[in-house]
C-alpha atoms as a PDB file:
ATOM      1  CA  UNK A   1      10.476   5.377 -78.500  1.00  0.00           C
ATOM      2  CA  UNK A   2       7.452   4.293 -77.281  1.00  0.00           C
ATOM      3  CA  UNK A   3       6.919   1.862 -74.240  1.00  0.00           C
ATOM      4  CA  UNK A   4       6.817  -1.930 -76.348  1.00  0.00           C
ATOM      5  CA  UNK A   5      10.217  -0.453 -77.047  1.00  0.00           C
ATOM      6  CA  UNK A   6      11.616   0.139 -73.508  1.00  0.00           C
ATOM      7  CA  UNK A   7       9.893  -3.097 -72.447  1.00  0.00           C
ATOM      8  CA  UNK A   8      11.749  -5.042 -75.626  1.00  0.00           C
ATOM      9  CA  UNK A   9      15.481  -3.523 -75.079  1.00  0.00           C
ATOM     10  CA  UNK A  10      14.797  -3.654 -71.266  1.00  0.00           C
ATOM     11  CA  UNK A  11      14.020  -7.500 -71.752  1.00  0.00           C
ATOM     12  CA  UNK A  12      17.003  -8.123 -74.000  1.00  0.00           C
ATOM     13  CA  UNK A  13      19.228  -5.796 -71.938  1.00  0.00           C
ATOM     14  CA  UNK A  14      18.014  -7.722 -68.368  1.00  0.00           C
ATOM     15  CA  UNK A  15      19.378 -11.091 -70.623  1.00  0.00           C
ATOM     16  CA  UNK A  16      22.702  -9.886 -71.645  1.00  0.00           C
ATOM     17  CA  UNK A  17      23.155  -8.230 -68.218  1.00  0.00           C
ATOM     18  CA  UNK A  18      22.619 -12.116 -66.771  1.00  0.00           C
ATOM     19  CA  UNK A  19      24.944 -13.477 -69.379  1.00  0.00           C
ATOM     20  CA  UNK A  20      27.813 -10.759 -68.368  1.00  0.00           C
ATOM     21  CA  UNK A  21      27.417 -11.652 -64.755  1.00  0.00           C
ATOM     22  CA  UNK A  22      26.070 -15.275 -64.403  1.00  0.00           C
ATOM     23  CA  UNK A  23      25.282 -16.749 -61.234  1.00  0.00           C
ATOM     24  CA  UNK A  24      22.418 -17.919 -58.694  1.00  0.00           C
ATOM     25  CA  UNK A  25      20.536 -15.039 -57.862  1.00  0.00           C
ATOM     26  CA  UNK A  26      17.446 -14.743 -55.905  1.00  0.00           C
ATOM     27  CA  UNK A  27      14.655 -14.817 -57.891  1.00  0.00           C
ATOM     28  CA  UNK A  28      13.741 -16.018 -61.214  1.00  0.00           C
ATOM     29  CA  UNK A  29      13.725 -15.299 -65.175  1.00  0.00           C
ATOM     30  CA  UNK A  30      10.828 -12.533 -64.298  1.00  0.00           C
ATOM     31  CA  UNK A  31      13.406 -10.634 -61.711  1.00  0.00           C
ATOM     32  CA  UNK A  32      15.767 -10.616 -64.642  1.00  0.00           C
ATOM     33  CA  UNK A  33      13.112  -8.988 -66.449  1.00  0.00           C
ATOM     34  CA  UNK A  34      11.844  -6.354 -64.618  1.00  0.00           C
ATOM     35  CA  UNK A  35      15.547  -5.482 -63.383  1.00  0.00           C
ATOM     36  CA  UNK A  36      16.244  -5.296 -67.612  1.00  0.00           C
ATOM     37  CA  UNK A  37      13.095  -2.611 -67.966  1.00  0.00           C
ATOM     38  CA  UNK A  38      14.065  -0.550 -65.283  1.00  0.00           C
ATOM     39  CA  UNK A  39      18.072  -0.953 -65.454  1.00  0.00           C
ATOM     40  CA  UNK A  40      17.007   0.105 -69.144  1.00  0.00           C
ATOM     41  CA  UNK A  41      15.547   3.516 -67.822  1.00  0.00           C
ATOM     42  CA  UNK A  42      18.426   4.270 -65.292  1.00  0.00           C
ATOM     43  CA  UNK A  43      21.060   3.581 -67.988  1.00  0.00           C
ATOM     44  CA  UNK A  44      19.244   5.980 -70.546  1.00  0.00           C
ATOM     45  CA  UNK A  45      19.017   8.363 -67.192  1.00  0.00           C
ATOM     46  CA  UNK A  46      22.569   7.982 -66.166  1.00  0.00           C
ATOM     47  CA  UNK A  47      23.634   8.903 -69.829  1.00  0.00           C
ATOM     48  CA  UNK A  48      21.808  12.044 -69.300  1.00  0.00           C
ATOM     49  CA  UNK A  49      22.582  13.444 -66.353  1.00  0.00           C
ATOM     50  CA  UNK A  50      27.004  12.136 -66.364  1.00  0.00           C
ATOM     51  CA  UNK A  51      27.750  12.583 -69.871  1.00  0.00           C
ATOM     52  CA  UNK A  52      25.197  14.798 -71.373  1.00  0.00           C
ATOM     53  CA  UNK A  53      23.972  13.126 -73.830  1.00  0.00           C
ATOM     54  CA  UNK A  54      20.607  11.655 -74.610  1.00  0.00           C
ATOM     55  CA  UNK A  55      21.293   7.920 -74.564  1.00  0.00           C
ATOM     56  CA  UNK A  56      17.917   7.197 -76.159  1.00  0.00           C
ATOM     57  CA  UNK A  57      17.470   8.064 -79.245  1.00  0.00           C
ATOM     58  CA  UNK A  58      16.383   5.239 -81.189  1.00  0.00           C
ATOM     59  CA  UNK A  59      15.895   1.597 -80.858  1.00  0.00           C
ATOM     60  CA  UNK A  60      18.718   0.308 -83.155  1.00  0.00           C
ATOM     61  CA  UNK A  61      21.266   2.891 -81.817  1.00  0.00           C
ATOM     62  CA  UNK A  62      24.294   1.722 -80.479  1.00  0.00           C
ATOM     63  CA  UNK A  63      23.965   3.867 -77.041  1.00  0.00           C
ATOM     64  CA  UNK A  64      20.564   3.087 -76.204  1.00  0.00           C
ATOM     65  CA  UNK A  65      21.946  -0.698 -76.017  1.00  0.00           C
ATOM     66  CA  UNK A  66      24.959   0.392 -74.071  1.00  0.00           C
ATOM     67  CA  UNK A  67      22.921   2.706 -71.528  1.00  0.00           C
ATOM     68  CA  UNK A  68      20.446  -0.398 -71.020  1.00  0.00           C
ATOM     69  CA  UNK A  69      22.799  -2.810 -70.281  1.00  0.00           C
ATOM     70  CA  UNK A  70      25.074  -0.839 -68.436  1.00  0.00           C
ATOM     71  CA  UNK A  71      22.160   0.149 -66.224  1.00  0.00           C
ATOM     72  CA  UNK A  72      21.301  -3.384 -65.948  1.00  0.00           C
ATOM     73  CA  UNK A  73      24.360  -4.301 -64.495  1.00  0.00           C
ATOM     74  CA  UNK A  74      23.863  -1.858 -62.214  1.00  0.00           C
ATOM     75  CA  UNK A  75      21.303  -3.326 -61.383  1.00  0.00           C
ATOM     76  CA  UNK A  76      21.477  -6.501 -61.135  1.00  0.00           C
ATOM     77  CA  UNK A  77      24.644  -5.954 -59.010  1.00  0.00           C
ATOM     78  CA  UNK A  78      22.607  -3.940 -56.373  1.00  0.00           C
ATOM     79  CA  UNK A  79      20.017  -6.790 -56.218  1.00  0.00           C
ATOM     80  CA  UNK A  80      22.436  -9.472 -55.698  1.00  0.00           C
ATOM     81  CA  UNK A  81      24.010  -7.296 -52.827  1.00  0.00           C
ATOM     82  CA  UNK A  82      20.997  -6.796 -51.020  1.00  0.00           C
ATOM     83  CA  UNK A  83      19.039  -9.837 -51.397  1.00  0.00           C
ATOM     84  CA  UNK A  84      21.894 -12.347 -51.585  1.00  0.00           C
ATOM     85  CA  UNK A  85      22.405 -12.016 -47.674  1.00  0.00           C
ATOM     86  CA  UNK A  86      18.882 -13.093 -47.003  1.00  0.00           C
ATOM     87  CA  UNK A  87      19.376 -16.059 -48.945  1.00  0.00           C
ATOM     88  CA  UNK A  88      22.116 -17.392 -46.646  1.00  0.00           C
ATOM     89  CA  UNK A  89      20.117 -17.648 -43.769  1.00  0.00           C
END
């Protein structure tokens, strides 16, 4: 897949990450982003190196979607954890 690709499921994958988990977080709709793209590259990662299994091998496949948004999570989790005790203060 090329990188319009990664940047496309990593944009839709950042959105359906917020949806699963909604909330206030620190930061705005371009956080989401970015934490989409790159939870996108650690779920396809993650797939890899756990299960064996190359997570990424097409746009419209089913486990490139999961690995995304799973990774998204991820991270999205981790950011709220570290930033959301600055935002008490």
């Amino acid at each position: 897949m090329g990188i319009i690709a990664w940047i496309v499921i990593g944009l839709l994958a950042g959105a359906i990450a917020k949806l699963l988990l909604p909330g206030k977080d620190p930061g705005g709709i371009i956080i989401t982003m970015l934490i989409g793209i790159a939870g996108g590259l650690l779920g396809g990662w993650l797939g890899k190196v756990i299960f064996g299994v190359d997570s990424i091998d097409g746009f419209f496949n089913l486990s490139t979607w999961v690995a995304a948004i799973v990774g998204s999570l991820i991270l999205l989790i981790l950011y709220r954890v570290i930033t959301g005790n600055r935002r008490r203060a």
